[in-house]
C-alpha atoms as a PDB file:
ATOM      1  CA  UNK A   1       0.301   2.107  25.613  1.00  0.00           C
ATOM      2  CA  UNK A   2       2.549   2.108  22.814  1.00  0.00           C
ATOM      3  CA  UNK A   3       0.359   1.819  19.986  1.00  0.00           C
ATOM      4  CA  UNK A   4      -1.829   4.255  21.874  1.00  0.00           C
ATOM      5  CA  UNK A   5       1.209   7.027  21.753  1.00  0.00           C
ATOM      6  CA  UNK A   6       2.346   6.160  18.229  1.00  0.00           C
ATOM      7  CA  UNK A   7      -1.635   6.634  16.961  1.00  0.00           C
ATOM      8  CA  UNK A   8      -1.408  10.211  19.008  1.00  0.00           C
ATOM      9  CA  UNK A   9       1.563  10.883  16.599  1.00  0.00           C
ATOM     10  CA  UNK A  10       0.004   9.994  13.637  1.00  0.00           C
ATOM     11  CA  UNK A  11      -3.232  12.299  14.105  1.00  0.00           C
ATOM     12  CA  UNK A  12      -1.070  15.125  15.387  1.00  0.00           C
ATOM     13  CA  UNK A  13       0.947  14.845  11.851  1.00  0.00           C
ATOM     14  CA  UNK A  14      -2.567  14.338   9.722  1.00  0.00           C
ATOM     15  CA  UNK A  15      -3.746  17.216  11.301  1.00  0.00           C
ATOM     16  CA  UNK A  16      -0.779  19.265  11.226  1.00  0.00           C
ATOM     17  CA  UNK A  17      -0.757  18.366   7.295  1.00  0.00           C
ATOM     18  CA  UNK A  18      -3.849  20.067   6.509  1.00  0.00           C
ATOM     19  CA  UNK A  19      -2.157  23.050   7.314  1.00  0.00           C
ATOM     20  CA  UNK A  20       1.173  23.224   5.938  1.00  0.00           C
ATOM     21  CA  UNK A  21       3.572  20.714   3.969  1.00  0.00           C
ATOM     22  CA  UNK A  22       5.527  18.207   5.597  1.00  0.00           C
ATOM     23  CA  UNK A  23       8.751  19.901   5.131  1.00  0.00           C
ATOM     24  CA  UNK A  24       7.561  22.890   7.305  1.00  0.00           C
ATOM     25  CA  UNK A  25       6.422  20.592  10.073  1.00  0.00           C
ATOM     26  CA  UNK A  26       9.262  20.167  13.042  1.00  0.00           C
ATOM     27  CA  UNK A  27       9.087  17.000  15.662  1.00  0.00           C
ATOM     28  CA  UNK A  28       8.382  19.458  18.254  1.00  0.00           C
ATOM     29  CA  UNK A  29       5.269  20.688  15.846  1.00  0.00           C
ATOM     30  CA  UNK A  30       3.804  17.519  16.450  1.00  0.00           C
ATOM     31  CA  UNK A  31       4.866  17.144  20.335  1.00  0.00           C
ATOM     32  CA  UNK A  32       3.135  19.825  20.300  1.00  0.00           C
ATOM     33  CA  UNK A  33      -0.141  19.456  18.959  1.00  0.00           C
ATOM     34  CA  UNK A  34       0.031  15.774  20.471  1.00  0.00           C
ATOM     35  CA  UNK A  35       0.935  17.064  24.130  1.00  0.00           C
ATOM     36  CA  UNK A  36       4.100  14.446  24.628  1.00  0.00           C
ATOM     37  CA  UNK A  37       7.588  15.007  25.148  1.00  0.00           C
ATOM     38  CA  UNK A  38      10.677  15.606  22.071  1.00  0.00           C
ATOM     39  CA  UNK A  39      11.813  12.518  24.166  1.00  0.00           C
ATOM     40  CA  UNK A  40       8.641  10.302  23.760  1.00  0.00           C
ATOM     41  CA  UNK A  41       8.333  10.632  19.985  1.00  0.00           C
ATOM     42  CA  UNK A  42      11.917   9.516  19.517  1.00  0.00           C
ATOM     43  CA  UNK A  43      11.540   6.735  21.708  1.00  0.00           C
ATOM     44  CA  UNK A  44       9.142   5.500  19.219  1.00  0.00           C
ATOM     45  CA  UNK A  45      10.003   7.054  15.619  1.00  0.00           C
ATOM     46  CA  UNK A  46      13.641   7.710  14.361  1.00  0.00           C
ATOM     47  CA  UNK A  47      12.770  11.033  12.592  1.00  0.00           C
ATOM     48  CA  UNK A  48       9.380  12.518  11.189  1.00  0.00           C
ATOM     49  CA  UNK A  49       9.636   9.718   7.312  1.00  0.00           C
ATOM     50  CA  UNK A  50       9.788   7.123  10.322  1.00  0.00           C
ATOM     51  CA  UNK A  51       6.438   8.128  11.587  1.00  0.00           C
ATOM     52  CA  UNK A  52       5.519   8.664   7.995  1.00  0.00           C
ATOM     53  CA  UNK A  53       6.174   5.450   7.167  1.00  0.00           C
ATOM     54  CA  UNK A  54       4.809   3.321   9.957  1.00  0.00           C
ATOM     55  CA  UNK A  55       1.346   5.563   9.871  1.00  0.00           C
ATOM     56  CA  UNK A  56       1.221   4.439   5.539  1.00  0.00           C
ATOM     57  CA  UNK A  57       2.133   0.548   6.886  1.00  0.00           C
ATOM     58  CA  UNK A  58      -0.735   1.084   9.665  1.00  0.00           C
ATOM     59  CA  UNK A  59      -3.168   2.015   6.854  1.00  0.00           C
ATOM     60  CA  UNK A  60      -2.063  -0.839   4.607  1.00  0.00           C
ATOM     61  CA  UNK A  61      -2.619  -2.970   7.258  1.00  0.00           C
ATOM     62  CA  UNK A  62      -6.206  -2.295   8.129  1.00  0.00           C
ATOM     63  CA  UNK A  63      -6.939  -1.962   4.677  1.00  0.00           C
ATOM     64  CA  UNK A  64      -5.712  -5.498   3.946  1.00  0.00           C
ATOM     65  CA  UNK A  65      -6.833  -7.227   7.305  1.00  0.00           C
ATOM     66  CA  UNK A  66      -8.674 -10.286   6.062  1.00  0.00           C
ATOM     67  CA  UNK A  67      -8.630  -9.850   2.311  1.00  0.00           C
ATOM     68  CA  UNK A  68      -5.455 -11.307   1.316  1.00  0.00           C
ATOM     69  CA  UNK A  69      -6.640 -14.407  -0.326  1.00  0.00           C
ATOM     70  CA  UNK A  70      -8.395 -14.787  -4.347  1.00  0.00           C
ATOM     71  CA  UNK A  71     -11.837 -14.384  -2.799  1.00  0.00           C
ATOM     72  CA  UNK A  72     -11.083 -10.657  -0.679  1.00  0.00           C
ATOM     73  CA  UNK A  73      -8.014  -9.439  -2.805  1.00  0.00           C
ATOM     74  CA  UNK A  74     -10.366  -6.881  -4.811  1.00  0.00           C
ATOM     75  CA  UNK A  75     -11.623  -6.073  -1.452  1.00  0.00           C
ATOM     76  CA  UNK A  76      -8.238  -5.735  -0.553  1.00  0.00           C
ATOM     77  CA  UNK A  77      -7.571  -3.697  -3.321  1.00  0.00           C
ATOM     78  CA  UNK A  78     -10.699  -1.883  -2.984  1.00  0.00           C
ATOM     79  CA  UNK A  79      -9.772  -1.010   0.917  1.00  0.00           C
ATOM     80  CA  UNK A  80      -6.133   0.051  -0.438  1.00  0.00           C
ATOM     81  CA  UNK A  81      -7.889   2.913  -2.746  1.00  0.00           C
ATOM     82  CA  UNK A  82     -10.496   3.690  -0.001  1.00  0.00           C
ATOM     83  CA  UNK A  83      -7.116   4.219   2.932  1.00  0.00           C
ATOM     84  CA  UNK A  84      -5.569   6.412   0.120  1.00  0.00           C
ATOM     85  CA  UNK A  85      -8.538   8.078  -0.407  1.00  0.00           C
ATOM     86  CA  UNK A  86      -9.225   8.549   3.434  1.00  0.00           C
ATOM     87  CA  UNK A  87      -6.046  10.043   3.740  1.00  0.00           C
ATOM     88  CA  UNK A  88      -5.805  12.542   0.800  1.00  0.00           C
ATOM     89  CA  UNK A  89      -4.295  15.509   2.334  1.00  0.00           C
ATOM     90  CA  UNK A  90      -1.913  13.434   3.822  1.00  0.00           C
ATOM     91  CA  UNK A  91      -1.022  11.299   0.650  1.00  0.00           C
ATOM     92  CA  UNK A  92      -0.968  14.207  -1.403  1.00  0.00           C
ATOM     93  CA  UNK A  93       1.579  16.169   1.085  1.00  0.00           C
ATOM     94  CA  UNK A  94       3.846  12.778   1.595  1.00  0.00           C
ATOM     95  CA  UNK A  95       3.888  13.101  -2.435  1.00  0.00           C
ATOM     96  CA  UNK A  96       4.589  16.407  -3.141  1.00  0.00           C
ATOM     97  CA  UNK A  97       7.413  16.784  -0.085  1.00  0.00           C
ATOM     98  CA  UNK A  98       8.606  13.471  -0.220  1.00  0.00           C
ATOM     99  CA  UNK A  99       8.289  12.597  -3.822  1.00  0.00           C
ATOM    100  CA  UNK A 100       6.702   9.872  -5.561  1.00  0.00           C
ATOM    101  CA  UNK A 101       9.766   7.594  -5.421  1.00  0.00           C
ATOM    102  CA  UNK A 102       8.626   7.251  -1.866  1.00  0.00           C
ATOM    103  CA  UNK A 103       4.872   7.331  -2.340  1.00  0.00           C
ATOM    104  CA  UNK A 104       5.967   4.126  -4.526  1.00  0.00           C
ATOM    105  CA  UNK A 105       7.591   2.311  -2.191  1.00  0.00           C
ATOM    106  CA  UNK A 106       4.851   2.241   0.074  1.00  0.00           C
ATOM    107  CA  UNK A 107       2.327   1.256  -2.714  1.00  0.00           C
ATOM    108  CA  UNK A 108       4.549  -1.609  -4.189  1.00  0.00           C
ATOM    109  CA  UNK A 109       4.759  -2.721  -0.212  1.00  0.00           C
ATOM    110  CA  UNK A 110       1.394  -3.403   0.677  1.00  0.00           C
ATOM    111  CA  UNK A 111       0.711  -4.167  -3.333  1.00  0.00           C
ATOM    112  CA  UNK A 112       3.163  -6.849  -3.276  1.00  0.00           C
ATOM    113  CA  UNK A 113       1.881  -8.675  -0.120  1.00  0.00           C
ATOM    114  CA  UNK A 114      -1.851  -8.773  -1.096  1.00  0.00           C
ATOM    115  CA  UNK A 115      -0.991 -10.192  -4.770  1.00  0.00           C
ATOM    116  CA  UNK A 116       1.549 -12.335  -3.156  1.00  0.00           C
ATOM    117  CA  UNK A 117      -0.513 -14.348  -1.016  1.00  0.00           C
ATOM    118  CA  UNK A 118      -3.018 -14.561  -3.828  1.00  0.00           C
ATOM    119  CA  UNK A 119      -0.524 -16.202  -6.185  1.00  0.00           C
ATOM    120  CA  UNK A 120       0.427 -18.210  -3.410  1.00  0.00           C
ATOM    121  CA  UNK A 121      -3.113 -19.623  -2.737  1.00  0.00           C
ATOM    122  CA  UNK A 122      -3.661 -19.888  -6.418  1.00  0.00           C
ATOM    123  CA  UNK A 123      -0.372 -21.836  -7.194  1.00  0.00           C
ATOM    124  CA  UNK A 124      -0.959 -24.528  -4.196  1.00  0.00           C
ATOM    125  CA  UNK A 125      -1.429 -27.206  -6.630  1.00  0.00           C
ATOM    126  CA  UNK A 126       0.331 -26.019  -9.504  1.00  0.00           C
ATOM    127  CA  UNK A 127       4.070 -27.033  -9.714  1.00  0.00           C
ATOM    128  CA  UNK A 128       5.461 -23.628 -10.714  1.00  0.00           C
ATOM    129  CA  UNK A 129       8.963 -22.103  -9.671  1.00  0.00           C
ATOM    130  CA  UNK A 130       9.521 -19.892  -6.798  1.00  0.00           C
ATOM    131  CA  UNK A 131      11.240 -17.665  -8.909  1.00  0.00           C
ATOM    132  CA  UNK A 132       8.181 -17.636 -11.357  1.00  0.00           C
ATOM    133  CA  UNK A 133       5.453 -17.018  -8.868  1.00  0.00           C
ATOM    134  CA  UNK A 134       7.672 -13.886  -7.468  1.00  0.00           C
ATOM    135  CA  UNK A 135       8.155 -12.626 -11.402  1.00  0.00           C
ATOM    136  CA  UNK A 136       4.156 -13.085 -11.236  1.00  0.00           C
ATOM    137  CA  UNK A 137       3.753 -11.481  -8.423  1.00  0.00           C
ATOM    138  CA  UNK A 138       6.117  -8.143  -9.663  1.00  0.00           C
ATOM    139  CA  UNK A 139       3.920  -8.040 -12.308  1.00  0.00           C
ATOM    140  CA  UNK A 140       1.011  -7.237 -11.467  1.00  0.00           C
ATOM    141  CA  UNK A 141       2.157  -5.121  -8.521  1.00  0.00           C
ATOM    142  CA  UNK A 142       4.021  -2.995 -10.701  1.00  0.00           C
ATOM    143  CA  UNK A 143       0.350  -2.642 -12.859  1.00  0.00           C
ATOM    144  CA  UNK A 144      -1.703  -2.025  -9.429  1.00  0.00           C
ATOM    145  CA  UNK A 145       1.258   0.440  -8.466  1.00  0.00           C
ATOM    146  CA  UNK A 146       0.611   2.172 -11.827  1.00  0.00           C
ATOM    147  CA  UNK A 147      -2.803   2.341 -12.172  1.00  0.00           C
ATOM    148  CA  UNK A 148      -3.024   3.814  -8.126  1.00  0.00           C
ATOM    149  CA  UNK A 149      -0.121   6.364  -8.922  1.00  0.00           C
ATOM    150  CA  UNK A 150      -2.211   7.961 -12.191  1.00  0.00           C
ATOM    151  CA  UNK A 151      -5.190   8.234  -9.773  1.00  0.00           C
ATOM    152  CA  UNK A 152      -3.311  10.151  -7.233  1.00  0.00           C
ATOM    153  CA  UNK A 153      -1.759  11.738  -9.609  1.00  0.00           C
ATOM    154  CA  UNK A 154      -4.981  12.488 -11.050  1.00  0.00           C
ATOM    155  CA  UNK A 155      -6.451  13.626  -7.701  1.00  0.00           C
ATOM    156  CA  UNK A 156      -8.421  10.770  -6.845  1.00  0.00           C
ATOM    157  CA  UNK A 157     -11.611  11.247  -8.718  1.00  0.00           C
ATOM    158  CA  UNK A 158     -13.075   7.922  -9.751  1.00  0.00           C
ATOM    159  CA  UNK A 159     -14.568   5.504  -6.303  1.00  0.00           C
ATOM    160  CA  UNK A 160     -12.236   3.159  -4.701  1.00  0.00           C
ATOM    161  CA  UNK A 161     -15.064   0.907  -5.800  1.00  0.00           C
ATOM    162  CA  UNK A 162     -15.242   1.821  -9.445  1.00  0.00           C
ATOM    163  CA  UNK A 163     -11.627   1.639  -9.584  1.00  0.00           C
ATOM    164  CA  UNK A 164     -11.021  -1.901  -8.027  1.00  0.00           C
ATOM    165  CA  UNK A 165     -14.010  -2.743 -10.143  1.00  0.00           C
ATOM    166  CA  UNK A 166     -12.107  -2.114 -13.238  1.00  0.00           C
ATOM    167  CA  UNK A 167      -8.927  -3.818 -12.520  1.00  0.00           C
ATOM    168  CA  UNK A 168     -11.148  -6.857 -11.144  1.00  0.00           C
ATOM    169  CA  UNK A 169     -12.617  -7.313 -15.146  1.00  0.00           C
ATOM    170  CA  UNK A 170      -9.099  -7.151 -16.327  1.00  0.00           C
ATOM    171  CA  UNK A 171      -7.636  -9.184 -13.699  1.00  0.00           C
ATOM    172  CA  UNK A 172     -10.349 -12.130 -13.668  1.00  0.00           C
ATOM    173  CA  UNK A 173      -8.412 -15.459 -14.128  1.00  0.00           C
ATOM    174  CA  UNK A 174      -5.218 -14.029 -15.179  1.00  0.00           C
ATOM    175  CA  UNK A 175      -3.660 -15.222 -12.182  1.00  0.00           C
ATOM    176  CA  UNK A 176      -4.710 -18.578 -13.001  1.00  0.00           C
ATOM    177  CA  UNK A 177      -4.153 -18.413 -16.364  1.00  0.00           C
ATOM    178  CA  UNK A 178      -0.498 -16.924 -15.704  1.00  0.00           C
ATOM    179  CA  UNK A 179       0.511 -19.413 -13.320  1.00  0.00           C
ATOM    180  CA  UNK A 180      -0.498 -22.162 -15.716  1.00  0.00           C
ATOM    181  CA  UNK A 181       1.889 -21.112 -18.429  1.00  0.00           C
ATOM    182  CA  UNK A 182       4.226 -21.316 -15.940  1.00  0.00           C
ATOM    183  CA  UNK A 183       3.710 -24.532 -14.842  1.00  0.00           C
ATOM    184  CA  UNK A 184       7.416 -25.874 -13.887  1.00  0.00           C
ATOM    185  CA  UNK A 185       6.272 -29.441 -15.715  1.00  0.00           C
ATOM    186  CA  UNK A 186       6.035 -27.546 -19.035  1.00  0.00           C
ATOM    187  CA  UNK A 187       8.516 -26.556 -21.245  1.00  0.00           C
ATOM    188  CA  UNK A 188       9.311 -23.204 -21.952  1.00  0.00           C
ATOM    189  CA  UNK A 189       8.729 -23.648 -25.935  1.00  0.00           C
ATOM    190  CA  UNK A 190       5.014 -24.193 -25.105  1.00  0.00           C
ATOM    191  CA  UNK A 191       4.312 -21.132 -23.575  1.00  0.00           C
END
């Protein structure tokens, strides 16, 4: 029942979003429009960036749900774009009330565990530092995290596909080809 209430919140704020900005909407706004109790939505969610943030971290996680591994992470990428995308209004109002300092948070979140277990899978039989595969990892999240922020910024017009597409060519084997050269049996000089 729990999830059940929490998803009631979420739609209630979505909805309430198309019509005003998210520093107009009050808790009772979406009690409201949800039909629950003040009572119920703070037995579940702090304050209204609470719900904000576990509805973005619901999204990430359906987006991601089976694609965190080398073969699915451009899906995963792909299905990060498309939640974005599915959620516009929403995303755009978080961004503009919130700020993108948050909006970037939430990106380099769910960025950082898809590329994460990719470099993980990748690096299974390559002896390379923990502290190498997580300045790997940064990396490219803070690329991905770039690349999604321009195209909200720029309001979304190119496909989630044709956008994962393009940072698929760039990406192919870099992974690889970075955790090689970082190979803990190597030497520094040879890099």
């Amino acid at each position: 029942m729990s999830q059940i209430t929490k998803r009631a919140l979420e739609d209630s704020l979505k909805s309430l979003l198309l019509k005003k900005p998210l520093d107009k909407i009050t808790i009772s706004d979406i009690t409201n429009e949800c039909g629950i109790s003040r009572m119920t939505f703070y037995y579940h969610f702090k304050d209204i960036y609470d719900l904000v943030e576990w509805a973005c971290a619901e999204d990430a996680r359906k987006a991601l749900e089976g694609r965190k591994d080398y073969k699915g992470w451009q899906q995963g990428l792909c299905g990060i774009f498309q939640a974005i995308l599915d959620n516009k209004p929403f995303i755009l109002n978080v961004y503009k009330s919130i700020g993108q300092e948050q909006v970037e948070v939430y990106l380099y979140r769910i960025t950082y565990e898809l590329i994460k277990d990719v470099v993980e899978e990748r690096a299974q039989d390559i002896p390379v530092r923990e502290e190498d595969k997580s300045f790997i990892t940064r990396f490219y999240m803070y690329a991905f995290v770039g690349v999604m922020l321009d195209w909200i910024k720029e309001g979304m017009k190119e496909s989630p596909e044709e956008l994962s597409e393009k940072v698929g060519t760039i990406m192919f084997g870099n992974i690889d080809s970075s955790l090689q050269k970082f190979r803990s049996d190597r030497t520094y000089q040879n890099r």
